[in-house]
N, C-alpha and C. Protein backbone atom coordinates (compact mmCIF):
# COMPACT_ATOMS: atom_id res chain seq x y z
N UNK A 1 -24.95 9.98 15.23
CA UNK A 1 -24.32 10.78 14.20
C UNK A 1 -24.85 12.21 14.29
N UNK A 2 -24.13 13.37 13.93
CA UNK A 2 -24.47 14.27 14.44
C UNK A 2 -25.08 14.73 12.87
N UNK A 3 -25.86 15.78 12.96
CA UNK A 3 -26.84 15.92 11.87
C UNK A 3 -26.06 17.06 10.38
N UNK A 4 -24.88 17.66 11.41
CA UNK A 4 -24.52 18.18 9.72
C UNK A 4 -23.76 16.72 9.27
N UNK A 5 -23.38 15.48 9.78
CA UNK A 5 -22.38 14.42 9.14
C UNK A 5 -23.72 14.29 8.65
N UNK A 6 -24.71 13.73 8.85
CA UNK A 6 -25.63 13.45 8.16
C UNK A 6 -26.18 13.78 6.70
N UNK A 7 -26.25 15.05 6.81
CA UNK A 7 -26.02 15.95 5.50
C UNK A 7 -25.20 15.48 4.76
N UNK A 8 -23.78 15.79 4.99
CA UNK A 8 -22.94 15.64 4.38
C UNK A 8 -22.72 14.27 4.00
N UNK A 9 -23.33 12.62 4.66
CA UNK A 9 -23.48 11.85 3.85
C UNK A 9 -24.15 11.83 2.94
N UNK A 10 -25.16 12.33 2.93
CA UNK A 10 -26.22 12.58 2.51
C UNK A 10 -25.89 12.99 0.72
N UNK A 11 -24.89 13.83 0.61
CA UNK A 11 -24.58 14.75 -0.77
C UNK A 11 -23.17 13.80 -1.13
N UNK A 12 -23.10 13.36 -0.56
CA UNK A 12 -21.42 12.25 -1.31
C UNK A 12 -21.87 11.25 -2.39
N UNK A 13 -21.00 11.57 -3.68
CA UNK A 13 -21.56 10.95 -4.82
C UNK A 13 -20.75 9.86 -4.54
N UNK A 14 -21.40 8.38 -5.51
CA UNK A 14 -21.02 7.56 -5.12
C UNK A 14 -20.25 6.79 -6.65
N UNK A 15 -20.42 7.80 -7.66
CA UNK A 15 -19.64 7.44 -8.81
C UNK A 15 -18.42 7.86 -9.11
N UNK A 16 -17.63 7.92 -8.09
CA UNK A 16 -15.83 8.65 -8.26
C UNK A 16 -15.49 7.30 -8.21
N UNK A 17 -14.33 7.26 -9.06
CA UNK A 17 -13.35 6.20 -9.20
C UNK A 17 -12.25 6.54 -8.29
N UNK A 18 -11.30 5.33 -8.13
CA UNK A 18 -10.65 5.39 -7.43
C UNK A 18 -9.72 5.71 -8.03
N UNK A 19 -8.82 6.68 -7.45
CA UNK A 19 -7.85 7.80 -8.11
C UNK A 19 -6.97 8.28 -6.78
N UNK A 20 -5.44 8.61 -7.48
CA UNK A 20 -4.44 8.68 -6.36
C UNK A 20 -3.71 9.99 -7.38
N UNK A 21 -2.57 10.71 -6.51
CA UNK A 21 -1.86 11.59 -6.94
C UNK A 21 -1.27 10.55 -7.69
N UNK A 22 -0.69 11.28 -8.60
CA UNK A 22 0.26 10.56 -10.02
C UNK A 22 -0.62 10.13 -11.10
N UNK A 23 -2.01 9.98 -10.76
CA UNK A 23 -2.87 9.31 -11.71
C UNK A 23 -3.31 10.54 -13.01
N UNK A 24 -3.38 10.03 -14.30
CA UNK A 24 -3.95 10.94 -15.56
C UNK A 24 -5.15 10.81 -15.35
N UNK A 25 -6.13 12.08 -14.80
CA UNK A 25 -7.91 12.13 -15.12
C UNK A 25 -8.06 12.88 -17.03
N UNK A 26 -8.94 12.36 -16.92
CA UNK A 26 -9.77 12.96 -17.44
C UNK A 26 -11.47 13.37 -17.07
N UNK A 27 -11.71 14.89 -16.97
CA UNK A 27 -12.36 15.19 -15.54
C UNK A 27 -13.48 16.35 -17.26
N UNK A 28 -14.46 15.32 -16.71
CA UNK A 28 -16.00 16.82 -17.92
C UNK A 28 -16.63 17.21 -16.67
N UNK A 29 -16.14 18.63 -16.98
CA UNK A 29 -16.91 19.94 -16.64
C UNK A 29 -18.15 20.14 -17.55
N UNK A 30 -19.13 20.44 -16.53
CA UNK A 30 -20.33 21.12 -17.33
C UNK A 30 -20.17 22.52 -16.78
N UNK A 31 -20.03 22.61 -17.91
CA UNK A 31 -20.13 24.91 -18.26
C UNK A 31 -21.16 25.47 -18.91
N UNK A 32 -21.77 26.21 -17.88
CA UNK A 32 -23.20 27.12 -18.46
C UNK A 32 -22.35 28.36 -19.33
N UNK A 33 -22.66 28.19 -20.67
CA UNK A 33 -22.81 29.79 -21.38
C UNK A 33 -23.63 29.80 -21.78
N UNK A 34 -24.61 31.21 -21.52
CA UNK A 34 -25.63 31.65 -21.75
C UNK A 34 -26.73 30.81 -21.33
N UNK A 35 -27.92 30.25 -22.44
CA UNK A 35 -28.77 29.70 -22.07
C UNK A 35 -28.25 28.19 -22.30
N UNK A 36 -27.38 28.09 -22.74
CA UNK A 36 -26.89 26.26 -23.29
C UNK A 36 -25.93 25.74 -21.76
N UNK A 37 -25.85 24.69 -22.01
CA UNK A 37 -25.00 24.12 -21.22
C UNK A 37 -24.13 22.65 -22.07
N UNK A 38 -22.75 23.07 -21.75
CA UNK A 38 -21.90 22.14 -22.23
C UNK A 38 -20.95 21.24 -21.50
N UNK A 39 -19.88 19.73 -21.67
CA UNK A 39 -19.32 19.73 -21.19
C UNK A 39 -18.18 19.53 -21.44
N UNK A 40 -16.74 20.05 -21.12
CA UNK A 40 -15.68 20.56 -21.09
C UNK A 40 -14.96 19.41 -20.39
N UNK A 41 -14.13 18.94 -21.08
CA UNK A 41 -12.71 18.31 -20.79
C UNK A 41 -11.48 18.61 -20.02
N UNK A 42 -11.02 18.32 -18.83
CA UNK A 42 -9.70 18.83 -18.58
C UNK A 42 -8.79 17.43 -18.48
N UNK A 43 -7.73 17.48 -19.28
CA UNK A 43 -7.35 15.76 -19.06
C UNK A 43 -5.74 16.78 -18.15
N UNK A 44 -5.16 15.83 -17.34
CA UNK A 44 -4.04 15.98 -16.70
C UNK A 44 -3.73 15.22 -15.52
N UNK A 45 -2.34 15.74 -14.76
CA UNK A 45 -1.98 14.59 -14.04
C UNK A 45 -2.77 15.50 -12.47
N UNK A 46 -2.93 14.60 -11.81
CA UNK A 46 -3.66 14.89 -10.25
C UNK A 46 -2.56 14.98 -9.24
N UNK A 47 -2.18 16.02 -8.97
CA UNK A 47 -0.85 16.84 -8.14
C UNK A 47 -1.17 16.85 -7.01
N UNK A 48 -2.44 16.71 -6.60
CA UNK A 48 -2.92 16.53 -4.97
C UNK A 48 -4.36 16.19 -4.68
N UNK A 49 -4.55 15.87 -3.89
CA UNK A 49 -5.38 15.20 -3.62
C UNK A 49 -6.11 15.43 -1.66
N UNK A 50 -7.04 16.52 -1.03
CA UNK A 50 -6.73 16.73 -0.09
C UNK A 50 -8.19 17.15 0.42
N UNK A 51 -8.48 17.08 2.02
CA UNK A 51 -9.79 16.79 2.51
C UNK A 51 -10.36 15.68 2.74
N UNK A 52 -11.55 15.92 2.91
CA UNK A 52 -12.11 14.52 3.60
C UNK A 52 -13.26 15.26 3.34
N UNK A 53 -14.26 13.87 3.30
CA UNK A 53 -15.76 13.83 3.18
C UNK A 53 -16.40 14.93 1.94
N UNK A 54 -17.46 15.24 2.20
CA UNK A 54 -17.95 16.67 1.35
C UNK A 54 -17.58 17.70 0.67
N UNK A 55 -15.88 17.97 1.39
CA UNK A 55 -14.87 18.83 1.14
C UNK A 55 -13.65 18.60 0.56
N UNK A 56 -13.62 17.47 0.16
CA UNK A 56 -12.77 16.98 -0.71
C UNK A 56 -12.53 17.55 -1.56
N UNK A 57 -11.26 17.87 -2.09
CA UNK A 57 -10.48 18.31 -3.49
C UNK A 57 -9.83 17.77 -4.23
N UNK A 58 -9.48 17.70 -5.24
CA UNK A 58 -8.08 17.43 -5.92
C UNK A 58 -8.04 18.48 -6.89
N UNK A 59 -6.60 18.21 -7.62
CA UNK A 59 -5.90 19.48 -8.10
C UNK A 59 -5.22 18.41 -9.52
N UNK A 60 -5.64 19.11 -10.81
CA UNK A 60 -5.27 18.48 -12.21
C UNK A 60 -4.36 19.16 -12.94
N UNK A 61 -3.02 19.27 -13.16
CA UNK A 61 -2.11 19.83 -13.94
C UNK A 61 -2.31 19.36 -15.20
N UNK A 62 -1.97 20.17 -16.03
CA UNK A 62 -1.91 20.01 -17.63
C UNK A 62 -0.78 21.28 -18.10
N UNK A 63 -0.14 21.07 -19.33
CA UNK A 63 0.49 22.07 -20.26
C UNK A 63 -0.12 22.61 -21.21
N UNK A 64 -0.63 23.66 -21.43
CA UNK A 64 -1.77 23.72 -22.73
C UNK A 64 -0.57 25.02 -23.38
N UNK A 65 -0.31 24.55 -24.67
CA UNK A 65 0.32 25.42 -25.51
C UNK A 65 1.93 26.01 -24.44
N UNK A 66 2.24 25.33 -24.44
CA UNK A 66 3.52 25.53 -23.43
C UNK A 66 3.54 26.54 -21.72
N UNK A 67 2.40 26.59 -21.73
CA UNK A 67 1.79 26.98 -20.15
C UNK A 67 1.23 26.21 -19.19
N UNK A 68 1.49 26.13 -17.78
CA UNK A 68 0.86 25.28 -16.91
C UNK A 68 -0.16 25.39 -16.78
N UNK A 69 -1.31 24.56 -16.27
CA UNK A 69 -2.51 25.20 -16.11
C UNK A 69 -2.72 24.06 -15.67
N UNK A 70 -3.62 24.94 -13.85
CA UNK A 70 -3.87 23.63 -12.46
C UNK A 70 -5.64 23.89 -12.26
N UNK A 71 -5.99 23.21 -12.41
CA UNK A 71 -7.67 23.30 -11.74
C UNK A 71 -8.05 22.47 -10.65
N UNK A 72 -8.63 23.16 -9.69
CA UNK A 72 -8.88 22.45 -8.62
C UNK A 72 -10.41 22.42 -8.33
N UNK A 73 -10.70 21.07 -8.19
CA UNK A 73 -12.21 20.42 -8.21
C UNK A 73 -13.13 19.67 -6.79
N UNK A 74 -13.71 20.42 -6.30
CA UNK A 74 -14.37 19.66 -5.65
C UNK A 74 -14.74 17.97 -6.10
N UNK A 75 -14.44 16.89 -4.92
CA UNK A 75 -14.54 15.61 -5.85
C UNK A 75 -16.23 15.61 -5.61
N UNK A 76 -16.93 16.10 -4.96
CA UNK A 76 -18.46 15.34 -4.96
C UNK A 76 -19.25 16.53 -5.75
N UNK A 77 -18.72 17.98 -5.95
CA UNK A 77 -19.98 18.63 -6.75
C UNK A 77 -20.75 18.00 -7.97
N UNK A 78 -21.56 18.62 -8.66
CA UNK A 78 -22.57 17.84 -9.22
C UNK A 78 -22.40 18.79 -10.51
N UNK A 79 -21.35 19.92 -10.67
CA UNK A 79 -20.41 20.21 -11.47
C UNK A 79 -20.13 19.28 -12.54
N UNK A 80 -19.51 18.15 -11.89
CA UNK A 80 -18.37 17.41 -12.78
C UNK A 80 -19.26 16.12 -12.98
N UNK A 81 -19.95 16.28 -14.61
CA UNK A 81 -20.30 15.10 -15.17
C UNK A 81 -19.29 13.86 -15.03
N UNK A 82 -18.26 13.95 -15.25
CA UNK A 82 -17.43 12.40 -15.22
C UNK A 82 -15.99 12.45 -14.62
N UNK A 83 -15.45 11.51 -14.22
CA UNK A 83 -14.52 11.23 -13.94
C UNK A 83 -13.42 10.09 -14.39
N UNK A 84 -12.43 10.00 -14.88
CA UNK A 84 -12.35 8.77 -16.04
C UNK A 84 -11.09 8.64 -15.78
N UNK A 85 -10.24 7.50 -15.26
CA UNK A 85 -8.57 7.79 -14.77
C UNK A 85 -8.35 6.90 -15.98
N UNK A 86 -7.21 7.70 -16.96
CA UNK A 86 -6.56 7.47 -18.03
C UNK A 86 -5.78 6.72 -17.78
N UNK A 87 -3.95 6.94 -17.27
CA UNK A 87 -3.24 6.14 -16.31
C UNK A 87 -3.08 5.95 -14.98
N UNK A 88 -2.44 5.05 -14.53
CA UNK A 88 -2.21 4.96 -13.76
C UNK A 88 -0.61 5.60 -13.56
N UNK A 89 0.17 6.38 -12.54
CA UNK A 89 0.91 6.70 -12.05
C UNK A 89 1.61 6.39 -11.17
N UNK A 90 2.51 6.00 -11.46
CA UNK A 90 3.85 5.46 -10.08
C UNK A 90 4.74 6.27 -9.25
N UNK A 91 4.29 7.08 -8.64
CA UNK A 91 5.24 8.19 -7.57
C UNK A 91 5.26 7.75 -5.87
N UNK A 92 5.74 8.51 -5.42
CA UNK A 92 5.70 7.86 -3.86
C UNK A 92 6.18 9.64 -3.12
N UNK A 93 5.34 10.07 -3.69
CA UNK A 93 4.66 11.23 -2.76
C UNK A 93 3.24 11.55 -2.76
N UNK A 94 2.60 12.32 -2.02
CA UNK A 94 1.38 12.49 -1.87
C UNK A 94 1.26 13.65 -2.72
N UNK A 95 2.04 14.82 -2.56
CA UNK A 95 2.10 16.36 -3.35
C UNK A 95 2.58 15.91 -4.27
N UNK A 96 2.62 16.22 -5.55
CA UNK A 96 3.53 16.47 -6.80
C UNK A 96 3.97 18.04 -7.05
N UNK A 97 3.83 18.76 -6.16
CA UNK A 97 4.49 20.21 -6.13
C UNK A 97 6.00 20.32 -7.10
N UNK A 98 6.43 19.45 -7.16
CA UNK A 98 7.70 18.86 -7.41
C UNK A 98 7.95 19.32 -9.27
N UNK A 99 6.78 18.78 -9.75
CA UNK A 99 5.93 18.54 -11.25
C UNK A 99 6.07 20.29 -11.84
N UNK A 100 5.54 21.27 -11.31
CA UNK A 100 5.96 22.84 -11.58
C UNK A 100 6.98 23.12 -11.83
N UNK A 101 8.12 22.51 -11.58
CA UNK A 101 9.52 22.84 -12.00
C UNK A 101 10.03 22.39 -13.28
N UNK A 102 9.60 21.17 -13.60
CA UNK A 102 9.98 20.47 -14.30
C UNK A 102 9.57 20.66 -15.82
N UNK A 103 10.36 20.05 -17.09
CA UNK A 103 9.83 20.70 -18.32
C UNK A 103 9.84 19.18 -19.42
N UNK A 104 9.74 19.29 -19.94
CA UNK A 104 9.40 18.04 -21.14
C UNK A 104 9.73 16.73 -20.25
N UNK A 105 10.54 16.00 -20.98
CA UNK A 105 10.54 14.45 -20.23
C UNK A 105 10.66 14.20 -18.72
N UNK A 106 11.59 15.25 -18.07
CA UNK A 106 11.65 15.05 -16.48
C UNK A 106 10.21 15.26 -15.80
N UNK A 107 9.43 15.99 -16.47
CA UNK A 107 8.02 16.29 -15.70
C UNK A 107 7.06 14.90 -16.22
N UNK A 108 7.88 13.67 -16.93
CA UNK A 108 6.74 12.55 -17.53
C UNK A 108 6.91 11.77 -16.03
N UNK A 109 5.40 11.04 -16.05
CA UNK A 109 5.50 10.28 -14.64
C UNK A 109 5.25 8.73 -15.10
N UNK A 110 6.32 8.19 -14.62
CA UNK A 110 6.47 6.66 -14.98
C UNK A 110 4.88 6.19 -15.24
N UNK A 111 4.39 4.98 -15.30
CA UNK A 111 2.73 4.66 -15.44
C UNK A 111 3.40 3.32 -14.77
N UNK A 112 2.64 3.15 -13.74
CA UNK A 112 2.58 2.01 -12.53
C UNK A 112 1.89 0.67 -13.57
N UNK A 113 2.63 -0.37 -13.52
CA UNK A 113 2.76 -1.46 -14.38
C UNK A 113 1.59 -2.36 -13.39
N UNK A 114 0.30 -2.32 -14.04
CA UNK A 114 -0.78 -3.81 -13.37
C UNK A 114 -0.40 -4.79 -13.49
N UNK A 115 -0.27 -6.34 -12.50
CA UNK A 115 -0.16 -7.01 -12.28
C UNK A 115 -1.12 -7.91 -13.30
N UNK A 116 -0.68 -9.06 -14.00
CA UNK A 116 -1.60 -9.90 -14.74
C UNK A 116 -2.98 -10.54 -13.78
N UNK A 117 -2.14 -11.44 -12.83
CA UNK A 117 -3.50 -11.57 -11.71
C UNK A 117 -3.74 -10.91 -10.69
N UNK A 118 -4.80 -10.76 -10.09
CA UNK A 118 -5.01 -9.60 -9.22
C UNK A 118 -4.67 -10.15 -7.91
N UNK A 119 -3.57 -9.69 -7.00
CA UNK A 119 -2.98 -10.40 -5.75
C UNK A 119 -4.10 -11.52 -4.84
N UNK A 120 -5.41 -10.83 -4.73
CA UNK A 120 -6.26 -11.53 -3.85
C UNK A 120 -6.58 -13.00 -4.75
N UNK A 121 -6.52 -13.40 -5.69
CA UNK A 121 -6.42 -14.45 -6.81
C UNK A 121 -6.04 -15.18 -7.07
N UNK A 122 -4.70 -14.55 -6.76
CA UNK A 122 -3.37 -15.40 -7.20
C UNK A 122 -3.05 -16.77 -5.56
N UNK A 123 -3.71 -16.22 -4.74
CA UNK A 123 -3.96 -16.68 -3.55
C UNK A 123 -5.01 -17.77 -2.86
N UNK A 124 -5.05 -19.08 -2.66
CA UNK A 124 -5.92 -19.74 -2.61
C UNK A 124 -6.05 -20.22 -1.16
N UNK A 125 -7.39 -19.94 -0.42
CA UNK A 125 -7.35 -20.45 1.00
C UNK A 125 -8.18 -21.10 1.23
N UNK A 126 -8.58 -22.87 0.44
CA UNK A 126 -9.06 -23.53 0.48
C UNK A 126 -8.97 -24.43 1.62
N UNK A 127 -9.83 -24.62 2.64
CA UNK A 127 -9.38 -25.69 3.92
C UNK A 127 -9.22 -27.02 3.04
N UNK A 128 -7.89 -27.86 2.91
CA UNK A 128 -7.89 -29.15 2.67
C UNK A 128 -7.96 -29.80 4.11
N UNK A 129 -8.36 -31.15 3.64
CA UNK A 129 -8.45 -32.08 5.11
C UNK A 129 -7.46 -33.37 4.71
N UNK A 130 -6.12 -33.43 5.51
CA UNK A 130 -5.30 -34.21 5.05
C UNK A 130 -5.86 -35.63 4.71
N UNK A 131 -6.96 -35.76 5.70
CA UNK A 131 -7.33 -37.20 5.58
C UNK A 131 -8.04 -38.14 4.66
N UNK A 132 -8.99 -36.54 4.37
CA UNK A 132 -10.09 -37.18 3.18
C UNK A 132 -9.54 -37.12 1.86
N UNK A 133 -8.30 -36.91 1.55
CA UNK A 133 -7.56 -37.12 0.22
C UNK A 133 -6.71 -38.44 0.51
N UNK A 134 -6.73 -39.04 -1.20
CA UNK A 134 -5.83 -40.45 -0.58
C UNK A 134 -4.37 -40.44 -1.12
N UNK A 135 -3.71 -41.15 -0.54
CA UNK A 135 -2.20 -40.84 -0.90
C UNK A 135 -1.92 -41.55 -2.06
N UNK A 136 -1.04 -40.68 -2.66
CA UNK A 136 -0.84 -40.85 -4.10
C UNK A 136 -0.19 -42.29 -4.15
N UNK A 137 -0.21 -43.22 -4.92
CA UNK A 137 0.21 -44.14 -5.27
C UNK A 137 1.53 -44.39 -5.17
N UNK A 138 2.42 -45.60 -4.82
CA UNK A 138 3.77 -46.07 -4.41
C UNK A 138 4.47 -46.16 -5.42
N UNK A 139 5.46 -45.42 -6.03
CA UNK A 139 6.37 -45.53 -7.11
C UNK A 139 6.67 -46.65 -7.54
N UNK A 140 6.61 -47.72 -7.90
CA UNK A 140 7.33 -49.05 -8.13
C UNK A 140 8.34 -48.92 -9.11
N UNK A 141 9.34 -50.17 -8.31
CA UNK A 141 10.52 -49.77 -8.67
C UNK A 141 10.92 -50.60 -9.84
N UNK A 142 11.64 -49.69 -10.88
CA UNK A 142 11.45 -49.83 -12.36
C UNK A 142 12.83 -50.98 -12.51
N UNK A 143 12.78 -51.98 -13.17
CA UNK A 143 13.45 -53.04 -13.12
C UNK A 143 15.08 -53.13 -14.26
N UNK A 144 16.03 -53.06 -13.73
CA UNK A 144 17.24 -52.56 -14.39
C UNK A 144 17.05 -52.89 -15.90
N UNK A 145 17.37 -52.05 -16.68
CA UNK A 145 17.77 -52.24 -18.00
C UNK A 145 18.99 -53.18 -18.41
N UNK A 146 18.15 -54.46 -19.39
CA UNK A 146 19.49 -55.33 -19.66
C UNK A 146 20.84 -54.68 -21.20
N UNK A 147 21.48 -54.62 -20.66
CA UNK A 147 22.58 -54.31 -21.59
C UNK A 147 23.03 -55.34 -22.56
């Protein structure tokens, strides 16, 4: 491994949730004013999502008071106290560039419906052995009804 990958494993946080474009964060910023330090909320939908490793980004749309407003976040700085995915989102693009145009209900993004059991679950790959089970018992045959 070459020694800046090293580094750069090195600084990858390991508390990000798993999060896709279409998804609602809610993302706390810690903001220094003055001598205090606070942390700051941005809730919105995640319009992209782009990079790899150390350099990773994503990008959070919101409407605040009838204006857009996009912030884009390093995912591993040490910036961002939390990360918290509100919904889930059902789109089938990677960009939501699409989302800037759009104004009240056409800009709402469906919320991707969870499955009751979780697919790997619902699935059973138990080795049976035909032999060591015994065969179910011989129907016997039920004797006519007298009229």
């Amino acid at each position: 491994m070459n020694v800046l990958d090293e580094l750069d494993a090195a600084q990858l946080r390991t508390d990000v949730p798993d999060f896709r474009p279409g998804d609602t964060l809610d993302v706390g910023v810690r903001v220094v004013e003055g001598n205090r330090s606070r942390v700051q909320h941005f809730q919105g939908v995640v319009i992209r999502r782009q990079g790899g490793g150390i350099r990773e980004t994503f990008t959070v749309r919101k409407v605040s008071f009838g204006v857009g407003v996009e912030r884009t976040f390093p995912v591993h700085t040490p910036v961002i106290e939390t990360i918290k995915v509100v919904t889930r989102g059902d789109v089938r693009r990677a960009k939501l560039y699409y989302l800037r145009e759009l104004r009240g209900k056409k800009a709402k993004i469906k919320e991707k419906r969870e499955s009751a059991v979780p697919a790997k679950a619902a699935v059973t790959t138990s080795p049976v052995d035909p032999a060591a089970t015994p065969a179910p018992p011989a129907a016997e045959p039920s004797a006519p009804a007298e009229a």
